[in-house]
C-alpha atoms as a PDB file:
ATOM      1  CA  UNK A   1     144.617 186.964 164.333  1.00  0.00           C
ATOM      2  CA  UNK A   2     146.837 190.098 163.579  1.00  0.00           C
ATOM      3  CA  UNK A   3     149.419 191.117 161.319  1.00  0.00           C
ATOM      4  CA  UNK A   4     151.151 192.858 161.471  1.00  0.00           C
ATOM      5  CA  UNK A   5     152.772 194.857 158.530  1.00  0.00           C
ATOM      6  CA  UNK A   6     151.061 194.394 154.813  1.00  0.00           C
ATOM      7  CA  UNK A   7     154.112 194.011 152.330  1.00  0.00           C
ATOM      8  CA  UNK A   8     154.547 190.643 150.602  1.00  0.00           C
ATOM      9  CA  UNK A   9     155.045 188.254 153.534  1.00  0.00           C
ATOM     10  CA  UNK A  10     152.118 190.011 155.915  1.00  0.00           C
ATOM     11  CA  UNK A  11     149.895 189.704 153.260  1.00  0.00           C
ATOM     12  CA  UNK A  12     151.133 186.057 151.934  1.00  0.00           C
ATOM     13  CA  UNK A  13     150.483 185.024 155.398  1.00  0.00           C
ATOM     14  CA  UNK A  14     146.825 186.884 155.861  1.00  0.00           C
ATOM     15  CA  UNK A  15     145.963 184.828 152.950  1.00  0.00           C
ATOM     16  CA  UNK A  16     146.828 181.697 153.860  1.00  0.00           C
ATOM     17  CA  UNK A  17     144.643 182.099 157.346  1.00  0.00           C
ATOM     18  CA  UNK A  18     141.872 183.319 155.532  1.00  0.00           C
ATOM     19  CA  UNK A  19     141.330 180.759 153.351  1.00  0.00           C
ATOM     20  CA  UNK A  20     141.768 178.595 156.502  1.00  0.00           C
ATOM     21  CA  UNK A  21     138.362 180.537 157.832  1.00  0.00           C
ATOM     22  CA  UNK A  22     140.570 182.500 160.423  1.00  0.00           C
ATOM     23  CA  UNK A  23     139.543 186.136 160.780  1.00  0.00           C
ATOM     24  CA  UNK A  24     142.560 188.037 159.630  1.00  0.00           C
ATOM     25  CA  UNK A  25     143.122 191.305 160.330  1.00  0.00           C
ATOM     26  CA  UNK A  26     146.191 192.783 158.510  1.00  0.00           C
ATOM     27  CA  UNK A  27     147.254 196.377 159.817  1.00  0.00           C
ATOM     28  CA  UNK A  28     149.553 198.232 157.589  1.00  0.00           C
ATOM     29  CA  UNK A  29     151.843 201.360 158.092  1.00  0.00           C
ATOM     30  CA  UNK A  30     152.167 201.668 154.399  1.00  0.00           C
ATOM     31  CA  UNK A  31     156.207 202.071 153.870  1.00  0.00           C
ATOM     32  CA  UNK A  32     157.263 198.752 151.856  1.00  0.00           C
ATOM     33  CA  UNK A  33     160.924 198.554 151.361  1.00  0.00           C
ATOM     34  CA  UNK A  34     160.818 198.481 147.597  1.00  0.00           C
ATOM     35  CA  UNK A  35     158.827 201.529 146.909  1.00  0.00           C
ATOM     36  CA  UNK A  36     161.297 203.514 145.164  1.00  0.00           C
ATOM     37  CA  UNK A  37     161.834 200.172 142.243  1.00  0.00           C
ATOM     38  CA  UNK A  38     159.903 200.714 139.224  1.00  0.00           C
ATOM     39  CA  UNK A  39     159.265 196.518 138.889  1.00  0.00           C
ATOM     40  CA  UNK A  40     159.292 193.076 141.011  1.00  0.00           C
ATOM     41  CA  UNK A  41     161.836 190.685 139.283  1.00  0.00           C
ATOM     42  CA  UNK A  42     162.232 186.786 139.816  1.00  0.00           C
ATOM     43  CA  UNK A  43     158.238 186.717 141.455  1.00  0.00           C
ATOM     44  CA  UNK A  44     157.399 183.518 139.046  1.00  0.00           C
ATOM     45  CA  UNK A  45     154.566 184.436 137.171  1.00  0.00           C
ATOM     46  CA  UNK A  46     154.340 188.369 138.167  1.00  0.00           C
ATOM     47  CA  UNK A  47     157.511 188.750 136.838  1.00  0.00           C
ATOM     48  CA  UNK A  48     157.979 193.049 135.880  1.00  0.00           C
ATOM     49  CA  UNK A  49     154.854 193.593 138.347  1.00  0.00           C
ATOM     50  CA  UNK A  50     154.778 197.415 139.988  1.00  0.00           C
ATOM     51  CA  UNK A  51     155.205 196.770 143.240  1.00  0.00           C
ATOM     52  CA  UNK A  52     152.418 198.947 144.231  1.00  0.00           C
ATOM     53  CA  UNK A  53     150.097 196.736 141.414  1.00  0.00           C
ATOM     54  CA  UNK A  54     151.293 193.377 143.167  1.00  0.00           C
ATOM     55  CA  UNK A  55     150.401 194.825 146.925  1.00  0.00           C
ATOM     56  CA  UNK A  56     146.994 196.347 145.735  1.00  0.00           C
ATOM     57  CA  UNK A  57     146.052 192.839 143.920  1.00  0.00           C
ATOM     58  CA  UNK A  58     147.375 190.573 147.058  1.00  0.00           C
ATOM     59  CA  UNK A  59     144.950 193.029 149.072  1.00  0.00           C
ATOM     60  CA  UNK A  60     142.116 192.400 146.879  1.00  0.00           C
ATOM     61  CA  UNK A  61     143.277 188.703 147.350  1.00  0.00           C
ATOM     62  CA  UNK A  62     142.966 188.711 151.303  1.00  0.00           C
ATOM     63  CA  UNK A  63     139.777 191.052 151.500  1.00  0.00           C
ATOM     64  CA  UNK A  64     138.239 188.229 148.789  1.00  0.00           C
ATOM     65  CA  UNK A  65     138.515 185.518 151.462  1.00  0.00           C
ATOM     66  CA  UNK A  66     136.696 188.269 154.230  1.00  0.00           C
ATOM     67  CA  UNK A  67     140.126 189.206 155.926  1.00  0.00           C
ATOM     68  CA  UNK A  68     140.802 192.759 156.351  1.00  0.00           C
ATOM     69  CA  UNK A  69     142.917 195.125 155.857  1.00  0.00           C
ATOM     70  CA  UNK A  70     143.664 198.336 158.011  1.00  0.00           C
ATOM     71  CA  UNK A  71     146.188 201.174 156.868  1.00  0.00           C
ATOM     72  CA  UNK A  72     148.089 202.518 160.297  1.00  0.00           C
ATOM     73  CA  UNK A  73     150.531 202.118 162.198  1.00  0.00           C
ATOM     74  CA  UNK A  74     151.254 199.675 165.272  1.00  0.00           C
ATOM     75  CA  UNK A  75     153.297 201.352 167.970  1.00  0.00           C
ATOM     76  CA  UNK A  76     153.546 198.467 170.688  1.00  0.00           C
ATOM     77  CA  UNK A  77     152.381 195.072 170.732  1.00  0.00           C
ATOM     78  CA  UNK A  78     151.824 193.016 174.875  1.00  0.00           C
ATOM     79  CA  UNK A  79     150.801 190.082 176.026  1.00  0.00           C
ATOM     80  CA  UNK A  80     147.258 190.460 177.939  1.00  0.00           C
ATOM     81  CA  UNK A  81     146.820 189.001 181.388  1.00  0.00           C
ATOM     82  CA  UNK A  82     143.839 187.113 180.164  1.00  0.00           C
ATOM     83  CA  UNK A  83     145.879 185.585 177.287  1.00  0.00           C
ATOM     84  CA  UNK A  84     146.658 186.787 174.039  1.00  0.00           C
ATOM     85  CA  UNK A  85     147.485 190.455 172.974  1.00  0.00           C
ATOM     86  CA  UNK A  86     147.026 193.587 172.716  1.00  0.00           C
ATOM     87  CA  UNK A  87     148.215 195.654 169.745  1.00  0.00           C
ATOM     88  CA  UNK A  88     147.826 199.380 170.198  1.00  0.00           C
ATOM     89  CA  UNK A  89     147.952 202.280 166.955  1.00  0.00           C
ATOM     90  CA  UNK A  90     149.748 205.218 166.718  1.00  0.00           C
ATOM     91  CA  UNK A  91     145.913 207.055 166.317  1.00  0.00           C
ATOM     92  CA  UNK A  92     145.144 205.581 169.858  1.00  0.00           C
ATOM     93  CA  UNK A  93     143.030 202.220 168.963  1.00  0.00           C
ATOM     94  CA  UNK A  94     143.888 198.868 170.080  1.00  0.00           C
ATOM     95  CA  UNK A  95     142.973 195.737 168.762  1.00  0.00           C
ATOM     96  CA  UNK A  96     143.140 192.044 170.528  1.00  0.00           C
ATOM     97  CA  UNK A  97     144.841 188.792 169.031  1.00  0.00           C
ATOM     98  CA  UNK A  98     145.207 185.443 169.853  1.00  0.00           C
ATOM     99  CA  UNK A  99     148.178 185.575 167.287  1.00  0.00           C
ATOM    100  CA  UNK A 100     150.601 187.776 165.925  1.00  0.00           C
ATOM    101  CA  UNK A 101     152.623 187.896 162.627  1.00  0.00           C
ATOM    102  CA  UNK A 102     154.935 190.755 162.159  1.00  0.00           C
ATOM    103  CA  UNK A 103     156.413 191.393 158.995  1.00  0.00           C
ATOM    104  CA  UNK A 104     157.172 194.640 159.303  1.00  0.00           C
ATOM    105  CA  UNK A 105     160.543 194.180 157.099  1.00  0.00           C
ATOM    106  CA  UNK A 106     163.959 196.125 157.690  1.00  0.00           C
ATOM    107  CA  UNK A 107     165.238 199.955 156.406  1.00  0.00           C
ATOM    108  CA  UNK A 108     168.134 199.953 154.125  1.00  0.00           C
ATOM    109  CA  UNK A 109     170.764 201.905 155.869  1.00  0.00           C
ATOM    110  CA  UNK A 110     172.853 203.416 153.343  1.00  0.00           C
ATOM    111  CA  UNK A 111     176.308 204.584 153.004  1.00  0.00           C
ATOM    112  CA  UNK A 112     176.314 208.899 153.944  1.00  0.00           C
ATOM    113  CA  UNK A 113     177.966 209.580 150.585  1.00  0.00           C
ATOM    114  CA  UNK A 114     175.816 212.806 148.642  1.00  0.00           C
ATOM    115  CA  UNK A 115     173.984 212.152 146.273  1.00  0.00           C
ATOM    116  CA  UNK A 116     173.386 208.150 146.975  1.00  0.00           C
ATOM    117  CA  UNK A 117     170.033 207.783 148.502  1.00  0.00           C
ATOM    118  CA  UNK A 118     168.632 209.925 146.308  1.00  0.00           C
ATOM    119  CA  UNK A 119     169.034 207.312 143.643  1.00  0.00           C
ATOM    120  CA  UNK A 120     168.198 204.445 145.300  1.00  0.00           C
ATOM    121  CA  UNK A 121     166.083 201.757 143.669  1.00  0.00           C
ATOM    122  CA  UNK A 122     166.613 203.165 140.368  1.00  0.00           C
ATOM    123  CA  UNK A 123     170.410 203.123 139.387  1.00  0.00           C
ATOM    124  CA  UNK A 124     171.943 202.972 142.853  1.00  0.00           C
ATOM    125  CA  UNK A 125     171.498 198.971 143.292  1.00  0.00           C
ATOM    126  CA  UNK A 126     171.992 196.097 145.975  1.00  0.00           C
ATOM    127  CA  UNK A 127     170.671 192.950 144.473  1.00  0.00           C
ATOM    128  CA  UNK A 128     171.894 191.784 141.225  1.00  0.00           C
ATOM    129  CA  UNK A 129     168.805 188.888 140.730  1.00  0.00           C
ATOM    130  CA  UNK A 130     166.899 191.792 141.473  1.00  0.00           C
ATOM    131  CA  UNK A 131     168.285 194.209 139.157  1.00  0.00           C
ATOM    132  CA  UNK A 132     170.806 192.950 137.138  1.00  0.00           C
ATOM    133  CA  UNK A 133     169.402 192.146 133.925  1.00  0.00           C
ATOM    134  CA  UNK A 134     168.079 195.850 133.459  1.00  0.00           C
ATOM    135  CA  UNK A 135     171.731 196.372 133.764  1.00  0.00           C
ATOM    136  CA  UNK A 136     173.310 193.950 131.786  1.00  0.00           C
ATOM    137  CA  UNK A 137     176.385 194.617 130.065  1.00  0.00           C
ATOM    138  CA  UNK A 138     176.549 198.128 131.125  1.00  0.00           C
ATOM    139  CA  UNK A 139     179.173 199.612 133.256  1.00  0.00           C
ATOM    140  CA  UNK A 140     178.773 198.948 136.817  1.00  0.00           C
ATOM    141  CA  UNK A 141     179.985 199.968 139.929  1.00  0.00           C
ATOM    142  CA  UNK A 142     180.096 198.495 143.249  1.00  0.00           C
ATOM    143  CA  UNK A 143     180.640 201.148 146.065  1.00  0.00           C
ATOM    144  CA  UNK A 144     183.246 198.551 149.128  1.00  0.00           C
ATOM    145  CA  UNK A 145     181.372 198.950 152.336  1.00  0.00           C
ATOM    146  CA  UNK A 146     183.918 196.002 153.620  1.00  0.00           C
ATOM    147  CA  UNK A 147     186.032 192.751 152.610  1.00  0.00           C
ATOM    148  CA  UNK A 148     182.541 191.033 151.366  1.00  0.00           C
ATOM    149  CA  UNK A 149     182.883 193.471 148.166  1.00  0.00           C
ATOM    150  CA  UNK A 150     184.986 191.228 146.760  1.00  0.00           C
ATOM    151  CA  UNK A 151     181.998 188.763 146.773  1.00  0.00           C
ATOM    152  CA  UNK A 152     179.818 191.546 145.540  1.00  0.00           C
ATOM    153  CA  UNK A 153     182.136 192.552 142.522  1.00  0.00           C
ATOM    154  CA  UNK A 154     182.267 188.991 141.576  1.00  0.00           C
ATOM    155  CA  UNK A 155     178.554 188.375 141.498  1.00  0.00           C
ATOM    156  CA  UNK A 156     177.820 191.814 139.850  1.00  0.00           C
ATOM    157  CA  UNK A 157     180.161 190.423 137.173  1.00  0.00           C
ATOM    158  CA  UNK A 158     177.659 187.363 135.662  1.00  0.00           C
ATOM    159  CA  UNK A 159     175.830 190.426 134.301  1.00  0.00           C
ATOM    160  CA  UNK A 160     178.354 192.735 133.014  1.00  0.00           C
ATOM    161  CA  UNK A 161     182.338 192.552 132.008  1.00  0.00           C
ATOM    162  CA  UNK A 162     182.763 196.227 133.093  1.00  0.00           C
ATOM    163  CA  UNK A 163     182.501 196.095 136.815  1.00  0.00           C
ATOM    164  CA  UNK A 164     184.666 198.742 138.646  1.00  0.00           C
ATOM    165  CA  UNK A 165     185.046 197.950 142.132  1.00  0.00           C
ATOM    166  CA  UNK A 166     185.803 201.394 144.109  1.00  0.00           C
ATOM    167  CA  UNK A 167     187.818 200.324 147.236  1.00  0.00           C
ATOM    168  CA  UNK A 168     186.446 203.709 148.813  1.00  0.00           C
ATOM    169  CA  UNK A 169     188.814 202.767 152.076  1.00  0.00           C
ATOM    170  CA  UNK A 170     189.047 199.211 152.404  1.00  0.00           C
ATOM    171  CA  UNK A 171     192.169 198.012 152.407  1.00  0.00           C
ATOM    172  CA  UNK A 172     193.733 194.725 150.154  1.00  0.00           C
ATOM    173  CA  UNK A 173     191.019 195.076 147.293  1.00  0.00           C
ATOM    174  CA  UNK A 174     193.244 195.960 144.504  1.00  0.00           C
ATOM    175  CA  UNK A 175     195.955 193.146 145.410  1.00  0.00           C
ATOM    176  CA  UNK A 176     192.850 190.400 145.391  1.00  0.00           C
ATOM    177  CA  UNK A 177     193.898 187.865 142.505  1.00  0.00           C
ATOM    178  CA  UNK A 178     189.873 186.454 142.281  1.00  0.00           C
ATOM    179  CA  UNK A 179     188.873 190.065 141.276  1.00  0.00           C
ATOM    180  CA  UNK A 180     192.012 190.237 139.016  1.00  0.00           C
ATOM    181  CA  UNK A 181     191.187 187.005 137.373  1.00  0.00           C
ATOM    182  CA  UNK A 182     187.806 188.330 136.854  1.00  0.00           C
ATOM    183  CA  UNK A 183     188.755 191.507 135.268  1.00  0.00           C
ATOM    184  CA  UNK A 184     187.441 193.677 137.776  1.00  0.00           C
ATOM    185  CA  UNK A 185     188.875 197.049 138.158  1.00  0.00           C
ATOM    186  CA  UNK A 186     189.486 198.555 141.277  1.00  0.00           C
ATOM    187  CA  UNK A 187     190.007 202.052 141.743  1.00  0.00           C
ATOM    188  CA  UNK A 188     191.091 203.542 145.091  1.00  0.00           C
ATOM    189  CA  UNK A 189     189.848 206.401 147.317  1.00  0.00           C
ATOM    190  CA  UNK A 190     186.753 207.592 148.493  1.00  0.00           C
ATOM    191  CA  UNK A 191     183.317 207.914 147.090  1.00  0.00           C
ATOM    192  CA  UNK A 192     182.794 211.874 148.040  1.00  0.00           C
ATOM    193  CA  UNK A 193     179.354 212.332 145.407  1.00  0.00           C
ATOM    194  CA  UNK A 194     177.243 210.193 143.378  1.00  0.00           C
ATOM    195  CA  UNK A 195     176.719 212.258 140.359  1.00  0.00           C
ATOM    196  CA  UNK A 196     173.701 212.223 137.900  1.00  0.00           C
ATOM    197  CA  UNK A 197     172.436 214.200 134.902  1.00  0.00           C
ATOM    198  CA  UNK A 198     168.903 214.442 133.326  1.00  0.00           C
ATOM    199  CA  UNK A 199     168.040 212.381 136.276  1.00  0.00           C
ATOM    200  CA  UNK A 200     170.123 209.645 135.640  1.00  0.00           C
ATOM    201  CA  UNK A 201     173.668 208.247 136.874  1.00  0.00           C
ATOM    202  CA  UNK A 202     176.800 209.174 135.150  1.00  0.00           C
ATOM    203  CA  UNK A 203     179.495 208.115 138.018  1.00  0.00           C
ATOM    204  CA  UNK A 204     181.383 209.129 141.356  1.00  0.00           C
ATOM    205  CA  UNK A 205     183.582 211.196 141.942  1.00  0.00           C
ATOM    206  CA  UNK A 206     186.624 210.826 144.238  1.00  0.00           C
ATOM    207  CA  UNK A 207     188.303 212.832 146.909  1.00  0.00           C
ATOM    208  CA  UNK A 208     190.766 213.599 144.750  1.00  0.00           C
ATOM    209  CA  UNK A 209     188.494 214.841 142.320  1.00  0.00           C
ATOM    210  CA  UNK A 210     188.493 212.013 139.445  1.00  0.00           C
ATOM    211  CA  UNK A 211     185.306 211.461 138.332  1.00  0.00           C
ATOM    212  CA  UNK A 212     184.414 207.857 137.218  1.00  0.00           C
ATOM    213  CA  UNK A 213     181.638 206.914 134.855  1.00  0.00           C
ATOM    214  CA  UNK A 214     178.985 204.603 135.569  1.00  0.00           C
ATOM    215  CA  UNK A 215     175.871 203.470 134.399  1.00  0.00           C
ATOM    216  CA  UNK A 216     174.434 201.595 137.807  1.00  0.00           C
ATOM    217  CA  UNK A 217     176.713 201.400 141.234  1.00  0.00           C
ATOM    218  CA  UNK A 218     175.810 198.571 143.406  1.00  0.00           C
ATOM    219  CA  UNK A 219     175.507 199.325 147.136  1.00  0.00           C
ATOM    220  CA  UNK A 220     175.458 196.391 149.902  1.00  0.00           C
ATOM    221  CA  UNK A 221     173.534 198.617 152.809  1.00  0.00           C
ATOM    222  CA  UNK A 222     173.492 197.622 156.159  1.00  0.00           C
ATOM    223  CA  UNK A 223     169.569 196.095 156.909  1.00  0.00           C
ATOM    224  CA  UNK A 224     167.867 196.928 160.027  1.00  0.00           C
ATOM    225  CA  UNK A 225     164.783 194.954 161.169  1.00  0.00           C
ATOM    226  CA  UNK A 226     162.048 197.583 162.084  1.00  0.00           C
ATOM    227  CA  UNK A 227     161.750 195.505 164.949  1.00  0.00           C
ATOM    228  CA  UNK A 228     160.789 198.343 168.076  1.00  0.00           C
ATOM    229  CA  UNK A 229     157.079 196.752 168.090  1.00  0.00           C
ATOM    230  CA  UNK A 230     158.618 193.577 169.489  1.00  0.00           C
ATOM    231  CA  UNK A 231     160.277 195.256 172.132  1.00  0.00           C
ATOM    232  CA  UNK A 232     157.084 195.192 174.678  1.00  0.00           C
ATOM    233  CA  UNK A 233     157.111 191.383 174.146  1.00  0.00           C
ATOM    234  CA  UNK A 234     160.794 190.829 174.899  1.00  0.00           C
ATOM    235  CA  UNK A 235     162.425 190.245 171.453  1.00  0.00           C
ATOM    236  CA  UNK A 236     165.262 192.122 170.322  1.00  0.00           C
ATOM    237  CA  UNK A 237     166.938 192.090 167.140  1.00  0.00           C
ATOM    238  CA  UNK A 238     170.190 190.272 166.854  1.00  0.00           C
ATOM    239  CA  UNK A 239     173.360 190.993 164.465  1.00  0.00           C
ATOM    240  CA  UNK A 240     173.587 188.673 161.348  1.00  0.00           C
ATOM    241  CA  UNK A 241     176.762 187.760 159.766  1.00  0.00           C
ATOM    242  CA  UNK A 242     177.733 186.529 156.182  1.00  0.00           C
ATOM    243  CA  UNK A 243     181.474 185.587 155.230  1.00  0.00           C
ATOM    244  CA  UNK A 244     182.612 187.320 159.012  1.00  0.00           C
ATOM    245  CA  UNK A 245     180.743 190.745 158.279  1.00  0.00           C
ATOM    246  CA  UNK A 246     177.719 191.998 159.789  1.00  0.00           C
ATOM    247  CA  UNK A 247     175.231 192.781 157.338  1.00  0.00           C
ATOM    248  CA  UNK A 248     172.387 193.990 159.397  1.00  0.00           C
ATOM    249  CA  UNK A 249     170.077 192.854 162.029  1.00  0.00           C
ATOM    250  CA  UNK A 250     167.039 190.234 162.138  1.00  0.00           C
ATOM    251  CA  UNK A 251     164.523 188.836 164.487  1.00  0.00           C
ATOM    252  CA  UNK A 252     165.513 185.273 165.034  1.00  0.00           C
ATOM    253  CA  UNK A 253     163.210 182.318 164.339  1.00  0.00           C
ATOM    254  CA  UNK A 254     162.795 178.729 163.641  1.00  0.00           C
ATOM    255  CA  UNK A 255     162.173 177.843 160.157  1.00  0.00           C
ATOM    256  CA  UNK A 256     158.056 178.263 160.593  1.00  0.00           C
ATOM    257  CA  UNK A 257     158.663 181.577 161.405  1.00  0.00           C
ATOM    258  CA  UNK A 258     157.934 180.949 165.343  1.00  0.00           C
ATOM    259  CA  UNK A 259     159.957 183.284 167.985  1.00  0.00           C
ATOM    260  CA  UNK A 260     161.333 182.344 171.149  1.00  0.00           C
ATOM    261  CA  UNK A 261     157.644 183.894 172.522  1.00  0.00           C
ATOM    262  CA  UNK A 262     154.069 181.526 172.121  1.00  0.00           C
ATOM    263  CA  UNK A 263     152.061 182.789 169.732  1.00  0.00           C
ATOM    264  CA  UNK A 264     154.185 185.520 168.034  1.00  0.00           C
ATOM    265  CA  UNK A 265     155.616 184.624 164.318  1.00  0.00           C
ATOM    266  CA  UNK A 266     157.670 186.864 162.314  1.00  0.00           C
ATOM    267  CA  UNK A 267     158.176 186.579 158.284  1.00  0.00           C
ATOM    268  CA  UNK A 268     159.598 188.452 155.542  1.00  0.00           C
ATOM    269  CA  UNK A 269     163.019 190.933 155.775  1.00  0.00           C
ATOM    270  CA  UNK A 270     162.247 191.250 159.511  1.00  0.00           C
ATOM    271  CA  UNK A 271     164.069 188.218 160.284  1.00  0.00           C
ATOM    272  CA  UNK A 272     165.078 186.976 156.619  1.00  0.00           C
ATOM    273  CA  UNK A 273     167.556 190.115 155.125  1.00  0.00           C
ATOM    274  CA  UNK A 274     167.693 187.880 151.930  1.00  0.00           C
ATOM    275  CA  UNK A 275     164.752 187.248 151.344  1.00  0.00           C
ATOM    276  CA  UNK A 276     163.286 188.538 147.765  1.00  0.00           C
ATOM    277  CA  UNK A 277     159.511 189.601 147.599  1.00  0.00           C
ATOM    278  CA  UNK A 278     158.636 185.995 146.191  1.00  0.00           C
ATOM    279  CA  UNK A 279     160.478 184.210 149.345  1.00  0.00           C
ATOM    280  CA  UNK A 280     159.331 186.779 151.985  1.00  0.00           C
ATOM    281  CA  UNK A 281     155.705 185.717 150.186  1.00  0.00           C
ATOM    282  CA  UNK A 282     156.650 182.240 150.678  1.00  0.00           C
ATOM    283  CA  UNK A 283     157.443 183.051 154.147  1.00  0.00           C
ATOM    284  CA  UNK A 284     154.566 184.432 154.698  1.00  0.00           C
ATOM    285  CA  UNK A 285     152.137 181.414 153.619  1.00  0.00           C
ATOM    286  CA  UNK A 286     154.907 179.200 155.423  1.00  0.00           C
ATOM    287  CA  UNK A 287     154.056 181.404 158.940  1.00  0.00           C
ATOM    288  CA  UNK A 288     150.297 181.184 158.193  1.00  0.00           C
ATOM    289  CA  UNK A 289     149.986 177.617 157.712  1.00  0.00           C
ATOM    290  CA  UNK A 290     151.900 176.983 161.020  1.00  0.00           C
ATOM    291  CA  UNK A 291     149.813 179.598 163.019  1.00  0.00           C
ATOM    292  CA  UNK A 292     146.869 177.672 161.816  1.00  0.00           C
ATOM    293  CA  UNK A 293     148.022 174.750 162.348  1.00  0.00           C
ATOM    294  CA  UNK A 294     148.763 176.178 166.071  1.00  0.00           C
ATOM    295  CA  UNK A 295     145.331 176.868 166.548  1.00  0.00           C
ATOM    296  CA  UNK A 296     144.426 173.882 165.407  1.00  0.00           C
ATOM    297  CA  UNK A 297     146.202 172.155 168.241  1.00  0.00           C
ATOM    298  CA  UNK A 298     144.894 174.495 170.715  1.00  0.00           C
ATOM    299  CA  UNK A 299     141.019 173.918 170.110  1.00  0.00           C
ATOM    300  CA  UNK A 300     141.730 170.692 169.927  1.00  0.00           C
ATOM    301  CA  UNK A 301     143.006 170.203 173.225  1.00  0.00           C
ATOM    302  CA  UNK A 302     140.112 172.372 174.619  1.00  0.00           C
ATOM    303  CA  UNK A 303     137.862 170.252 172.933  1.00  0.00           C
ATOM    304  CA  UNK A 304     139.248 167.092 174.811  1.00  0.00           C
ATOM    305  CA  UNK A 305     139.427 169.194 178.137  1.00  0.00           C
ATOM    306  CA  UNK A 306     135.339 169.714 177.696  1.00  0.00           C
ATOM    307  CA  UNK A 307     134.539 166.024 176.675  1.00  0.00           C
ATOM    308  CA  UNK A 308     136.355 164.859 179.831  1.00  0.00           C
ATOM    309  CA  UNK A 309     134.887 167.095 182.079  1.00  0.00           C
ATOM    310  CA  UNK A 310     131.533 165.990 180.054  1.00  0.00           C
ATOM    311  CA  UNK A 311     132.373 162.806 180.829  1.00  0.00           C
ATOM    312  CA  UNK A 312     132.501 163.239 184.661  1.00  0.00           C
END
C-alpha cells in the first residue's frame, strides 16, 4: 500500500492501515500547504500545534505501528499489467502497490498584486476559522477576486467590525445592501501593492495612490489540485464551483475517497478545497478504513476461489 503525499490526510490514512497490519509505505515530497502559518487552529485537542510539530509527531505515529515513511517525490503513478501499480520517483526508484492514496493537496494560486505572496500565511489570510481569532477586532481587509467577496466580507465580519472590502475591479460591491447593513466598507480601485513595515502589514495601496491601512487582508486564492501524478492513470482534475464561481480545481470522488479508477483513493485538499487540516485528517482515516476494508473483500474472495477449487 502507497501513499502518496505525507501532510495531514496521507498520514491520517497511513495510520489507519497500519494499525490494520497493512504495510504502509507513505512517500512524501515535503511541501505541505500550510508551511508558511506559524499554528494549526480548530485541530480538537492540538489546537495552536506548529504545523511542522503536528507532521513530525503523526510520523512518529505511523512509523510506531511499522509503516514507513519515505521523503521524495512521485513523478507518475500506472497501472501494472500484472495488477496493481507502479509508482516511479523523481531520483529514478519505483515502488509497487496494490493500492494507492494520493493526498498530495492543492497550491494556492494567488492574486499577482506585489507584495502579496510574500505575506502569505502570516497577515495575508484566506480562512477566517483558521485565522480569525488572531485577528479579532482588528482592521481587516478582504482583497474582491469576484461576486463571492461579498460572502467573504460578511464572514470576515463575525471577527471584526472594521472590515474594508476593496472592490479592486468587481463591479456592484459598493451598491450591495447585505454589506451595507453589515457595515462593511468598500473602497474602489485596484490593489497595485501590499505594503508592510518592520515585517508586518500596514495596508494597500491603490492605483490612484491612496494608501489604506490594514492590519490582516483576507485573500480567497484560486486552489489547484497538484493532481499531474494522476494523469498516467486517467484522472484529471475538474473545476469546482461555490455560489456560481469557480474556486479551484479537485479530483472527484465518492464520499470514501474512491475515484472513478479500482484501487486508487484520493483524500485531503486534492479533492476536498475546504477541507481544514483536522477534516483532511479525517479524510484520511475515512480513505484508510475503506482501502482496508477493500482488501478485505479481495482476500476474501480469493480465499473462497481456493476452497472451491480445494473442494474439487
Amino acid at each position: 500500500m502507497v501513499v502518496i503525499g505525507g501532510g495531514a490526510a496521507g498520514l491520517g490514512g497511513a495510520l489507519t492501515l497500519a494499525r490494520a497490519r497493512r504495510r504502509v509505505l507513505v512517500i512524501d515530497a515535503g511541501r505541505p500547504r500550510n508551511t508558511p502559518a506559524a499554528q494549526v487552529h480548530v485541530y480538537l485537542g492540538r489546537e495552536g500545534t506548529p504545523p511542522e510539530v503536528l507532521l513530525a509527531d503523526g510520523r512518529r505515529e505511523v512509523e510506531g505501528y511499522g509503516g514507513e515513511v519515505r521523503s521524495g517525490e512521485v513523478v507518475s503513478a500506472e497501472r501494472r499489467d500484472a495488477g496493481g501499480f507502479r509508482v516511479a520517483l523523481a531520483d529514478g526508484s519505483a515502488v509497487t502497490a496494490d493500492r494507492l492514496l494520493v493526498t498530495t493537496g492543492l497550491v494556492d494560486e494567488l492574486p499577482d498584486v506585489p507584495g502579496l505572496a510574500e505575506r502569505w500565511g502570516r497577515d495575508v489570510l484566506h480562512c477566517p476559522y483558521c485565522h480569525g481569532w488572531e485577528v479579532r477586532d482588528r482592521t481587516i481587509g478582504v482583497l474582491a477576486t469576484s461576486s463571492i467577496a461579498v460572502h467573504q466580507a460578511l464572514l470576515w465580519r463575525q471577527w471584526s467590525k472594521n472590515v474594508t472590502l476593496f472592490a479592486n475591479g468587481v463591479e456592484g460591491l459598493a451598491e450591495n445592501e447585505e454589506l451595507a447593513a453589515r457595515d462593511v466598507t468598500v473602497v474602489g480601485g485596484r490593489v497595485t501593492v501590499v505594503e508592510a513595515e518592520n515585517d508586518r502589514l500596514t495596508g494597500v495601496r491603490l492605483e490612484d495612490g491612496r494608501v489604506v491601512a490594514c492590519d490582516a487582508l483576507a485573500v480567497p486564492p484560486f486552489m489547484t489540485a497538484r493532481a499531474d501524478v494522476l494523469g498516467g492513470l486517467g484522472l484529471e482534475p475538474v473545476e469546482q464551483e461555490m455560489a456560481g464561481h469557480v474556486i479551484g480545481t479537485h479530483v472527484a470522488a465518492d464520499p470514501s475517497g474512491a475515484t472513478a479508477v479500482p484501487g486508487v483513493w484520493v483524500a485531503g485538499n486534492v479533492t476536498g478545497l475546504a477541507d481544514q487540516v483536522i477534516g483532511a485528517a479525517a479524510a484520511g482515516v475515512r480513505a484508510g478504513a475503506a482501502i482496508n476494508a477493500d482488501l478485505v473483500a479481495e482476500e476474501t474472495r480469493r480465499a473462497v476461489e481456493a476452497r472451491r477449487e480445494g473442494e474439487r
